[in-house]
N, C-alpha and C. Protein backbone atom coordinates (compact mmCIF):
# COMPACT_ATOMS: atom_id res chain seq x y z
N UNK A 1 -75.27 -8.18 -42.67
CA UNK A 1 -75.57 -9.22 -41.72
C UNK A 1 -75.04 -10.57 -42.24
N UNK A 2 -75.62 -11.16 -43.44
CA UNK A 2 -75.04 -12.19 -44.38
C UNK A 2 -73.35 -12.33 -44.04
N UNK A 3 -72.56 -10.92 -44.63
CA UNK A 3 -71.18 -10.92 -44.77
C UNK A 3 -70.63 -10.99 -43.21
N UNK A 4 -71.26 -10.33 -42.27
CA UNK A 4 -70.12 -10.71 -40.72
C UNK A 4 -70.97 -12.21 -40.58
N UNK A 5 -71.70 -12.89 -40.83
CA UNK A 5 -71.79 -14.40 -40.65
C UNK A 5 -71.07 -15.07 -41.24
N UNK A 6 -70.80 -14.53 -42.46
CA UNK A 6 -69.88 -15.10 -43.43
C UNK A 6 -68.33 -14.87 -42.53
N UNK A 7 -68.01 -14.12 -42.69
CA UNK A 7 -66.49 -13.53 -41.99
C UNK A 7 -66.50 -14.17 -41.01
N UNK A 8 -67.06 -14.38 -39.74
CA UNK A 8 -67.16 -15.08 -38.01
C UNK A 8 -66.85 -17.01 -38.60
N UNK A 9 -67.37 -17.44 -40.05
CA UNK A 9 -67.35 -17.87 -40.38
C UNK A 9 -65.81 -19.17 -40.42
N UNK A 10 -65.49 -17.73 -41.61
CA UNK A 10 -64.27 -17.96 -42.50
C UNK A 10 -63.40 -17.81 -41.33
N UNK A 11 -63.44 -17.21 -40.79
CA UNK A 11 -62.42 -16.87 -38.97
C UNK A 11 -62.37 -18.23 -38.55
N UNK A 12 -63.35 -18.56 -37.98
CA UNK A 12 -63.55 -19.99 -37.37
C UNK A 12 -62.96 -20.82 -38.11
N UNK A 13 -63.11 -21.62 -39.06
CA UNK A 13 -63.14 -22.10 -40.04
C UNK A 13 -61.32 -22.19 -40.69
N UNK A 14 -60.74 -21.34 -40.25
CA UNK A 14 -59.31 -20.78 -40.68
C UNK A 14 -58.89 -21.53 -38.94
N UNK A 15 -59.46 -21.14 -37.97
CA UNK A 15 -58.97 -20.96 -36.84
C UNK A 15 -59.09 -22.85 -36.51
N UNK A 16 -60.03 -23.48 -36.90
CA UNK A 16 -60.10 -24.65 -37.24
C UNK A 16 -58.83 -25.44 -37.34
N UNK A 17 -58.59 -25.16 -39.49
CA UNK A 17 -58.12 -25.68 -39.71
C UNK A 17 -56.26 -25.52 -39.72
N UNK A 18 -56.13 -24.27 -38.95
CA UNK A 18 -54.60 -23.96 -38.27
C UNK A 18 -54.31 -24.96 -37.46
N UNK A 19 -55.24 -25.00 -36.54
CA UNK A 19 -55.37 -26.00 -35.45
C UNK A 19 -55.26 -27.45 -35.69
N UNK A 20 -55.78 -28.03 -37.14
CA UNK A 20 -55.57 -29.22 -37.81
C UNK A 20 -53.68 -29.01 -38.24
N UNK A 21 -53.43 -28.09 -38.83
CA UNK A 21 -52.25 -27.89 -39.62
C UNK A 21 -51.37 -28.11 -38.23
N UNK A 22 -51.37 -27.67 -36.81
CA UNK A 22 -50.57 -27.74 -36.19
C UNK A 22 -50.48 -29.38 -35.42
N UNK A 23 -51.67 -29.72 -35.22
CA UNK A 23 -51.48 -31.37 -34.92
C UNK A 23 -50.78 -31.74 -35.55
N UNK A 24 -50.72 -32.10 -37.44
CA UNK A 24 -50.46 -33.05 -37.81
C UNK A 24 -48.73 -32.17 -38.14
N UNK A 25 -48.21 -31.70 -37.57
CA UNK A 25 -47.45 -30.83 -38.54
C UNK A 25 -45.99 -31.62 -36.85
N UNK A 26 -44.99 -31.47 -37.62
CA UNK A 26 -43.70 -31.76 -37.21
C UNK A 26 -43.76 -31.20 -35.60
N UNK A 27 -44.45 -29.77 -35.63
CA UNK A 27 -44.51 -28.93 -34.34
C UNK A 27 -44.92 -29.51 -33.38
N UNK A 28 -45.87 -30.06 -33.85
CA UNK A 28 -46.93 -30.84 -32.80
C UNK A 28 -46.38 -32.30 -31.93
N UNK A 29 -45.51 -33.04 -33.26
CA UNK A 29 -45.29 -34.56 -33.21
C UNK A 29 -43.85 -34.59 -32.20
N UNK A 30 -43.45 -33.07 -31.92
CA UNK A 30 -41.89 -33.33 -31.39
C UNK A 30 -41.95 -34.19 -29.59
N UNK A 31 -41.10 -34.80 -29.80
CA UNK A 31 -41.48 -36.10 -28.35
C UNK A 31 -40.75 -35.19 -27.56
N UNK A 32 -41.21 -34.87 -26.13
CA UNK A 32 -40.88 -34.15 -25.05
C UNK A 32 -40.09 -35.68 -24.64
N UNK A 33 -39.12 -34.94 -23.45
CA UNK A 33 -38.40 -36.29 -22.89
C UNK A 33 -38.71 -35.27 -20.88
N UNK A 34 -39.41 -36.62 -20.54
CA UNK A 34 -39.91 -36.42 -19.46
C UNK A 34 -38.56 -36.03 -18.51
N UNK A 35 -37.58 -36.83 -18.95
CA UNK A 35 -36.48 -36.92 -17.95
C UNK A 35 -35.35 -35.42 -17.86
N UNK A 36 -36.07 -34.69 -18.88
CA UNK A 36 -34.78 -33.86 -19.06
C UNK A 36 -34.98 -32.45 -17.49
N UNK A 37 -34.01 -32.43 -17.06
CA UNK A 37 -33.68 -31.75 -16.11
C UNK A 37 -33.69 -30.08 -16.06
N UNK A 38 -35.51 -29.51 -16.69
CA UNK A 38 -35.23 -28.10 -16.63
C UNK A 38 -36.35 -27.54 -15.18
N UNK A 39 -35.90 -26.18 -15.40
CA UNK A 39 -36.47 -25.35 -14.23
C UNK A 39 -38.35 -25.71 -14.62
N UNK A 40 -39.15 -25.12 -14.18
CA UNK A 40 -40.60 -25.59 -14.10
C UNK A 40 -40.07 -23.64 -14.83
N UNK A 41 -39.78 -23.13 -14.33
CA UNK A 41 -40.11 -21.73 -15.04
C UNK A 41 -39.72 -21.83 -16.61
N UNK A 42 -38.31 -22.34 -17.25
CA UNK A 42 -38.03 -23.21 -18.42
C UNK A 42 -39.33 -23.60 -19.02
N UNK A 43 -39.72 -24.54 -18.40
CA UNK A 43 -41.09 -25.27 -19.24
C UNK A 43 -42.00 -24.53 -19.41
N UNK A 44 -42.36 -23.75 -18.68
CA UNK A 44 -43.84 -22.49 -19.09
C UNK A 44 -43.20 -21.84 -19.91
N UNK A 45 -41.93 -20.92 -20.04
CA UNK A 45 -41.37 -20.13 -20.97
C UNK A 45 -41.74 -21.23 -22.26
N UNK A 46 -41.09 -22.60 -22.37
CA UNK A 46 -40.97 -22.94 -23.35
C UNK A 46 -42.92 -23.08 -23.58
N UNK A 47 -43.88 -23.67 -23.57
CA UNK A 47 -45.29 -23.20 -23.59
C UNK A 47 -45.38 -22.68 -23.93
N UNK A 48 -45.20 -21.08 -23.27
CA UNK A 48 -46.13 -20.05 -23.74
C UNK A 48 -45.28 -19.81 -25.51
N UNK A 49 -43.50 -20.26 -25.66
CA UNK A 49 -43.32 -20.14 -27.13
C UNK A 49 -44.00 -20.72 -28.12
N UNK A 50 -44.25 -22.33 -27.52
CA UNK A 50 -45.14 -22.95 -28.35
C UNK A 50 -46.40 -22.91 -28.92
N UNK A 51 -47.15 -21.84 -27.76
CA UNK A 51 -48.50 -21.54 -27.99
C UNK A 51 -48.35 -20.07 -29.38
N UNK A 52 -47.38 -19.39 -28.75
CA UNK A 52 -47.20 -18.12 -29.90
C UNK A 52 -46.84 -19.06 -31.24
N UNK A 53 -46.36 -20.04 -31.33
CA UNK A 53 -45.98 -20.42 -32.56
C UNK A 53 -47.20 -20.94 -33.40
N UNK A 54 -47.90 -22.12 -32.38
CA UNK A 54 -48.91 -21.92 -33.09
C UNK A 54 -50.11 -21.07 -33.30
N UNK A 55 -50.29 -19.78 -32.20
CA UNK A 55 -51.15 -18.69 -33.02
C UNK A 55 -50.68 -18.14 -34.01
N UNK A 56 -49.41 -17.95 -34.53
CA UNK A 56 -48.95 -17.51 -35.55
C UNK A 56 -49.28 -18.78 -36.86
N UNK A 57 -49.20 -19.43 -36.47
CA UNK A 57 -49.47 -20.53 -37.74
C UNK A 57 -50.80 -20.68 -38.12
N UNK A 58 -51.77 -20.63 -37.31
CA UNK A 58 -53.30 -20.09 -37.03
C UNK A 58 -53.85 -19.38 -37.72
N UNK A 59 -52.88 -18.15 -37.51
CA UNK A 59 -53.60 -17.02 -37.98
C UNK A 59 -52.55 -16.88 -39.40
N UNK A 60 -52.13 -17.52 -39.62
CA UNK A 60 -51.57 -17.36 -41.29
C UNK A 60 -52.14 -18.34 -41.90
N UNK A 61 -52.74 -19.35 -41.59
CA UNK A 61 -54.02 -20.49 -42.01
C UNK A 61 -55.57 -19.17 -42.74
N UNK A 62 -55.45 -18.63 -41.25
CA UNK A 62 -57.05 -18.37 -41.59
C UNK A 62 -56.84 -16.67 -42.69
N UNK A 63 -55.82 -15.97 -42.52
CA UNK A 63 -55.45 -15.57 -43.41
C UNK A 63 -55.26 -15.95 -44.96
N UNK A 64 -54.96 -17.23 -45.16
CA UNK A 64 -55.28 -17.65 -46.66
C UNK A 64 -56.53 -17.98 -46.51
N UNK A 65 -57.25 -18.59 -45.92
CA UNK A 65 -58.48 -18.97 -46.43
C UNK A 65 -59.37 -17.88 -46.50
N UNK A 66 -58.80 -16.59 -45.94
CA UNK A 66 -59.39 -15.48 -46.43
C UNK A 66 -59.42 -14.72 -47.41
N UNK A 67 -58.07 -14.78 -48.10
CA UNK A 67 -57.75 -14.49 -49.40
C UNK A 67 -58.29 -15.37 -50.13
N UNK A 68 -58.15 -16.48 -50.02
CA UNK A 68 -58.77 -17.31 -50.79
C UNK A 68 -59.87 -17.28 -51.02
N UNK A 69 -61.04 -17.45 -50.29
CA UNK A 69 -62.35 -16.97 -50.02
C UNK A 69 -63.17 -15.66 -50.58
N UNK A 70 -62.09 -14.71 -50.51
CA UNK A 70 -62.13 -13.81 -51.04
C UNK A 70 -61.98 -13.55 -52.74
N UNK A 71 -61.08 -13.97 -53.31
CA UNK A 71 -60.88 -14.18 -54.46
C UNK A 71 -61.65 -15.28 -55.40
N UNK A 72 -62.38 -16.05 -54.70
CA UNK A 72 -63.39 -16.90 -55.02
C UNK A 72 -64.56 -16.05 -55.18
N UNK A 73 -65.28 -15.13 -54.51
CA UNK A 73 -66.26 -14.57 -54.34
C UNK A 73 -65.87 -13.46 -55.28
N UNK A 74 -65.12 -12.71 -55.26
CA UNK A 74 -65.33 -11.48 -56.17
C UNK A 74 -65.83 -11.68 -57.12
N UNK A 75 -65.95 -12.20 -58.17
CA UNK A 75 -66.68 -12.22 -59.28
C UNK A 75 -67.95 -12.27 -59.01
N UNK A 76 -68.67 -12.93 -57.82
CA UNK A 76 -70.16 -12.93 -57.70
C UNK A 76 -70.30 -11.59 -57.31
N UNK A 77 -69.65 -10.80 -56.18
CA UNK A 77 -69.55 -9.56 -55.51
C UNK A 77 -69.71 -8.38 -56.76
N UNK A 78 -68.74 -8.23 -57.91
CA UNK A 78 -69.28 -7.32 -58.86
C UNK A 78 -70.50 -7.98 -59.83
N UNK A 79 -70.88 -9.14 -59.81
CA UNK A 79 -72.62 -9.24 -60.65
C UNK A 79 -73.48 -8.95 -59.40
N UNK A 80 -73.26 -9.22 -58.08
CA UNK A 80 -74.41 -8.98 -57.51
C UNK A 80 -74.29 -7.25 -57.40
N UNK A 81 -73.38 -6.82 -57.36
CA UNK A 81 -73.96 -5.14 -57.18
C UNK A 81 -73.98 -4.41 -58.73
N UNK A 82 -74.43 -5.07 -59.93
CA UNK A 82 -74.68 -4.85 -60.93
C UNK A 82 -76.54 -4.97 -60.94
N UNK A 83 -76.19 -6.23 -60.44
CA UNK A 83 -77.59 -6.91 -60.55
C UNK A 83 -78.40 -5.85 -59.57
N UNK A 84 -78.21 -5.77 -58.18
CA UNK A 84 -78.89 -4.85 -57.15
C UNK A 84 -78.85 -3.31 -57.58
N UNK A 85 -77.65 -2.71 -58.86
CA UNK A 85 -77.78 -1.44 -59.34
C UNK A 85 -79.72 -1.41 -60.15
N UNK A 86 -79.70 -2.63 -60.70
CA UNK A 86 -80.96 -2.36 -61.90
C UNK A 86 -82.11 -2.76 -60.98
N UNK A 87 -82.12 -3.82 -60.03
CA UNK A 87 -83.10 -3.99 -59.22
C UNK A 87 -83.96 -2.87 -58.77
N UNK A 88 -82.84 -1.78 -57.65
CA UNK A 88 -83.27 -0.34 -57.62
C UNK A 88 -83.57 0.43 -58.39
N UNK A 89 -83.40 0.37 -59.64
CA UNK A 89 -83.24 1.23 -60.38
C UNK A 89 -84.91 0.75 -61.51
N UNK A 90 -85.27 -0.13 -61.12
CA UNK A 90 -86.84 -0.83 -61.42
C UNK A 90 -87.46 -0.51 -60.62
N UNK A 91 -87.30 -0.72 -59.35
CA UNK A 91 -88.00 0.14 -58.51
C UNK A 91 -88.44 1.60 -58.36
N UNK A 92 -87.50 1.87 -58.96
CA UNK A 92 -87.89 3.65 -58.70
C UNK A 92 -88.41 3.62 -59.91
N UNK A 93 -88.25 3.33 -60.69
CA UNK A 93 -88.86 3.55 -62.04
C UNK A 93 -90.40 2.91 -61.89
N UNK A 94 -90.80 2.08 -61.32
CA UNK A 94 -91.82 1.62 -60.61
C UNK A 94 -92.80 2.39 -59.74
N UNK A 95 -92.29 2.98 -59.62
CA UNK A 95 -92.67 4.36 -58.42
C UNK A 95 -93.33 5.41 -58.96
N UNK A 96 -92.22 5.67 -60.46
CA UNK A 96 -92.33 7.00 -60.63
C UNK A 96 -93.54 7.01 -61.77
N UNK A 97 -93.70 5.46 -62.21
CA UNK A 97 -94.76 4.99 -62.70
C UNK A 97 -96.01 5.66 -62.50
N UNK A 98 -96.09 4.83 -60.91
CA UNK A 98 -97.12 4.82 -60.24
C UNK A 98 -97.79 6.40 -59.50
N UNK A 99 -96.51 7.25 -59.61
CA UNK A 99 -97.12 8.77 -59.33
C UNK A 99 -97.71 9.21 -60.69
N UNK A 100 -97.06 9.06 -61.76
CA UNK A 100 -97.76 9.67 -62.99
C UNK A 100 -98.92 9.00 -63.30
N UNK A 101 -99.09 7.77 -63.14
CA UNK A 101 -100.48 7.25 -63.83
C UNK A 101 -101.67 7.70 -62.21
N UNK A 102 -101.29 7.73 -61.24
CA UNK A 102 -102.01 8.68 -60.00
C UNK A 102 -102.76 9.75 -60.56
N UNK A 103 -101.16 10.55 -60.79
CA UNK A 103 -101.29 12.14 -61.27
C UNK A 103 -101.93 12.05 -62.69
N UNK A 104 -102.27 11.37 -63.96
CA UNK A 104 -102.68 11.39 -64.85
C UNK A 104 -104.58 10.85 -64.26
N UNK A 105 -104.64 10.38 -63.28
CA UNK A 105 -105.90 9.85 -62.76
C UNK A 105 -106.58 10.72 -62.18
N UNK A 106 -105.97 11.32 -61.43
CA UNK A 106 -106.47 12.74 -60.68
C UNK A 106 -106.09 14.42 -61.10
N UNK A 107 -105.77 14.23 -61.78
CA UNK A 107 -105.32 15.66 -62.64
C UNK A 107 -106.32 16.61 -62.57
N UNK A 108 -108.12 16.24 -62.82
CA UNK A 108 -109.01 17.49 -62.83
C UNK A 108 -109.12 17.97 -61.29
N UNK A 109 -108.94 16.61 -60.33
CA UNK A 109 -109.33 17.20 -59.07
C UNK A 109 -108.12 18.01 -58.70
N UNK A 110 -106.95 17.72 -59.09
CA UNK A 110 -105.52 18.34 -58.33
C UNK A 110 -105.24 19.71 -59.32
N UNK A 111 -106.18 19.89 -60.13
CA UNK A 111 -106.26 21.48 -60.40
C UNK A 111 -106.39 22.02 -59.49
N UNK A 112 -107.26 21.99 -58.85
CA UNK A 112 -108.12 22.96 -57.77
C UNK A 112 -106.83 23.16 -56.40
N UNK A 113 -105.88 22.53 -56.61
CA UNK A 113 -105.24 22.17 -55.68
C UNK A 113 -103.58 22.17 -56.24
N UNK A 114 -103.09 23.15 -56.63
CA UNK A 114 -101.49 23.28 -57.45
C UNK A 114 -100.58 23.02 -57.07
N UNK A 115 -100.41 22.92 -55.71
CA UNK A 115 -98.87 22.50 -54.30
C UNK A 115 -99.02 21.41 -54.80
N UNK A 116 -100.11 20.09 -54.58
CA UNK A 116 -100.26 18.83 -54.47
C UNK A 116 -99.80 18.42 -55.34
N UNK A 117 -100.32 18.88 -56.57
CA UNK A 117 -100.22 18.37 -58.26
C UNK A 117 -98.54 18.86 -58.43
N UNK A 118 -98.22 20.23 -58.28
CA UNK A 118 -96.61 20.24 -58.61
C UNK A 118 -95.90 19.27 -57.17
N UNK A 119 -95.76 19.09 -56.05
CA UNK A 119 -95.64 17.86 -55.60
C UNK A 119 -95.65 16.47 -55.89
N UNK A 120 -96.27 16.13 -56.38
CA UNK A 120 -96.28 14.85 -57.21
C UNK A 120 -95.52 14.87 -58.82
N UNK A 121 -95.33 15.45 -58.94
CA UNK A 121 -94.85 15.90 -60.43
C UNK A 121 -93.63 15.62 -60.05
N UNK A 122 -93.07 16.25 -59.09
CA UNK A 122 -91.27 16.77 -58.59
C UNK A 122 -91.07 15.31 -57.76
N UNK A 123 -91.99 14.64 -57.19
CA UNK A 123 -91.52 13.43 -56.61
C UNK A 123 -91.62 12.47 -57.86
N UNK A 124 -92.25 12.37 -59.05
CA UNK A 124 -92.19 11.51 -60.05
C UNK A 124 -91.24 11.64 -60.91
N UNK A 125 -90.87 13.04 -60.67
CA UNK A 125 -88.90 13.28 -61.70
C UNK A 125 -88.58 12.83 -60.51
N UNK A 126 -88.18 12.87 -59.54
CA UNK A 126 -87.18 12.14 -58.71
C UNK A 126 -86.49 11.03 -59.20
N UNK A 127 -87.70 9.71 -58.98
CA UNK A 127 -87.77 8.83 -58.95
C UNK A 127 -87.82 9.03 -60.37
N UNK A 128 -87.60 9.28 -61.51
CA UNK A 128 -87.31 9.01 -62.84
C UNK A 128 -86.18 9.18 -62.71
N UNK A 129 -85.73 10.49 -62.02
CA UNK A 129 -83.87 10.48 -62.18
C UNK A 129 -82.97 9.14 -61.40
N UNK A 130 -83.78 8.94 -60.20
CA UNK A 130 -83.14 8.04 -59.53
C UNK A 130 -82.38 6.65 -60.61
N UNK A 131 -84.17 6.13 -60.79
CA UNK A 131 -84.41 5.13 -61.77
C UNK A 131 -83.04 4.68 -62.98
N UNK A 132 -83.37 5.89 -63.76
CA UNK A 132 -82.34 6.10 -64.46
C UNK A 132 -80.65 5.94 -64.47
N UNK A 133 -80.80 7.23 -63.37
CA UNK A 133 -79.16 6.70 -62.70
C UNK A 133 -78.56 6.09 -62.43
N UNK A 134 -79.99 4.37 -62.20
CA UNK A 134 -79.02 3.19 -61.38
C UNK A 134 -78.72 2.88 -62.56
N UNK A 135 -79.64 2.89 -63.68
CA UNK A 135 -79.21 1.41 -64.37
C UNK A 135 -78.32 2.44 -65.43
N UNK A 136 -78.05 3.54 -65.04
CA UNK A 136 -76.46 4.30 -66.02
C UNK A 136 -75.67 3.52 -65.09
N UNK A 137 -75.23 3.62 -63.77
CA UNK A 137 -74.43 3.40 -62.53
C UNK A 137 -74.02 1.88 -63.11
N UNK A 138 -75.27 0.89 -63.35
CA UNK A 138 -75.34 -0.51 -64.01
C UNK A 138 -73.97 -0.75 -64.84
N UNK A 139 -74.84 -0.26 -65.95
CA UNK A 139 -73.83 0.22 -67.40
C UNK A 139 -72.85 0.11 -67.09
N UNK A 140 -72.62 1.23 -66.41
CA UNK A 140 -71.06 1.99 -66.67
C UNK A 140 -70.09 0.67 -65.84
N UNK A 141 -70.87 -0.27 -64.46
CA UNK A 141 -70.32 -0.99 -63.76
C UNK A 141 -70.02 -2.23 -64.43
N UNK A 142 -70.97 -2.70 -65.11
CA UNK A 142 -71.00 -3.45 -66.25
C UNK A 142 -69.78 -3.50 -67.55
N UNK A 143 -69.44 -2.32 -68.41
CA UNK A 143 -68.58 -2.14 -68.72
C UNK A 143 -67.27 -1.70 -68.47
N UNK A 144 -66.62 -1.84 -67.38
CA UNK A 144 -65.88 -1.41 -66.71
C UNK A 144 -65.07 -2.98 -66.31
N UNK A 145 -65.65 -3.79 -66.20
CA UNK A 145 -64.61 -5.00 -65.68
C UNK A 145 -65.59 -5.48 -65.23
């Protein structure tokens, strides 16, 4: 959600400042001469070239500021999915906490009762493997670049 606000953004924002680049730019400043003697079909042809010229200039504006934008951010982009690997990976470990000290709380009553107790057991390795995995996933993302 964040990133297409971001992107609708950087679009705009590109689409903007093309639109600045073509005012101030030679394209813009060329003096029409009222007097010159063409067809009315001439003049729309010539228009609609001018308009393609500047969507092309537009969209090679908002194209750098996308690269650009882009290459600015990557470095936050691999700490934040480092950072969100261990986040999850506390969480489940959080979890798997909270089933064993359960299951260590209720253990005499969940004798009587063996599905429940191996149920909780197999959802507390889960969430230990999960746990685990992120913050290997971390690591390995971490050392890697």
């Amino acid at each position: 959600m964040i990133g297409r606000a971001l992107g609708i953004g950087v679009r705009v924002a590109g689409r903007i400042a093309g639109q600045q680049f073509v005012a101030g730019s030679s394209f813009a400043a060329r003096p029409r001469s009222p007097q010159s003697a063409t067809p009315a079909s001439s003049a729309i042809g010539q228009r609609h070239a001018d308009a393609q010229t500047a969507g092309r200039i537009v969209a090679q504006a908002g194209r750098g500021v996308s690269r650009g934008l882009g290459g600015f951010l990557k470095p936050f982009r691999h700490v934040g999915g480092i950072v969100w690997l261990e986040v999850t990976g506390f969480f489940f470990l959080l979890f798997a906490v909270l089933f064993a000290f359960r299951l260590w709380q209720n253990w005499s009553g969940l004798s009587r009762q063996p599905v429940q107790r191996g149920f909780i057991i197999a959802v507390a390795v889960v969430f230990v493997y999960l746990g685990l995995s992120s913050f290997w996933r971390a690591r390995r993302r971490s050392q890697s670049g």
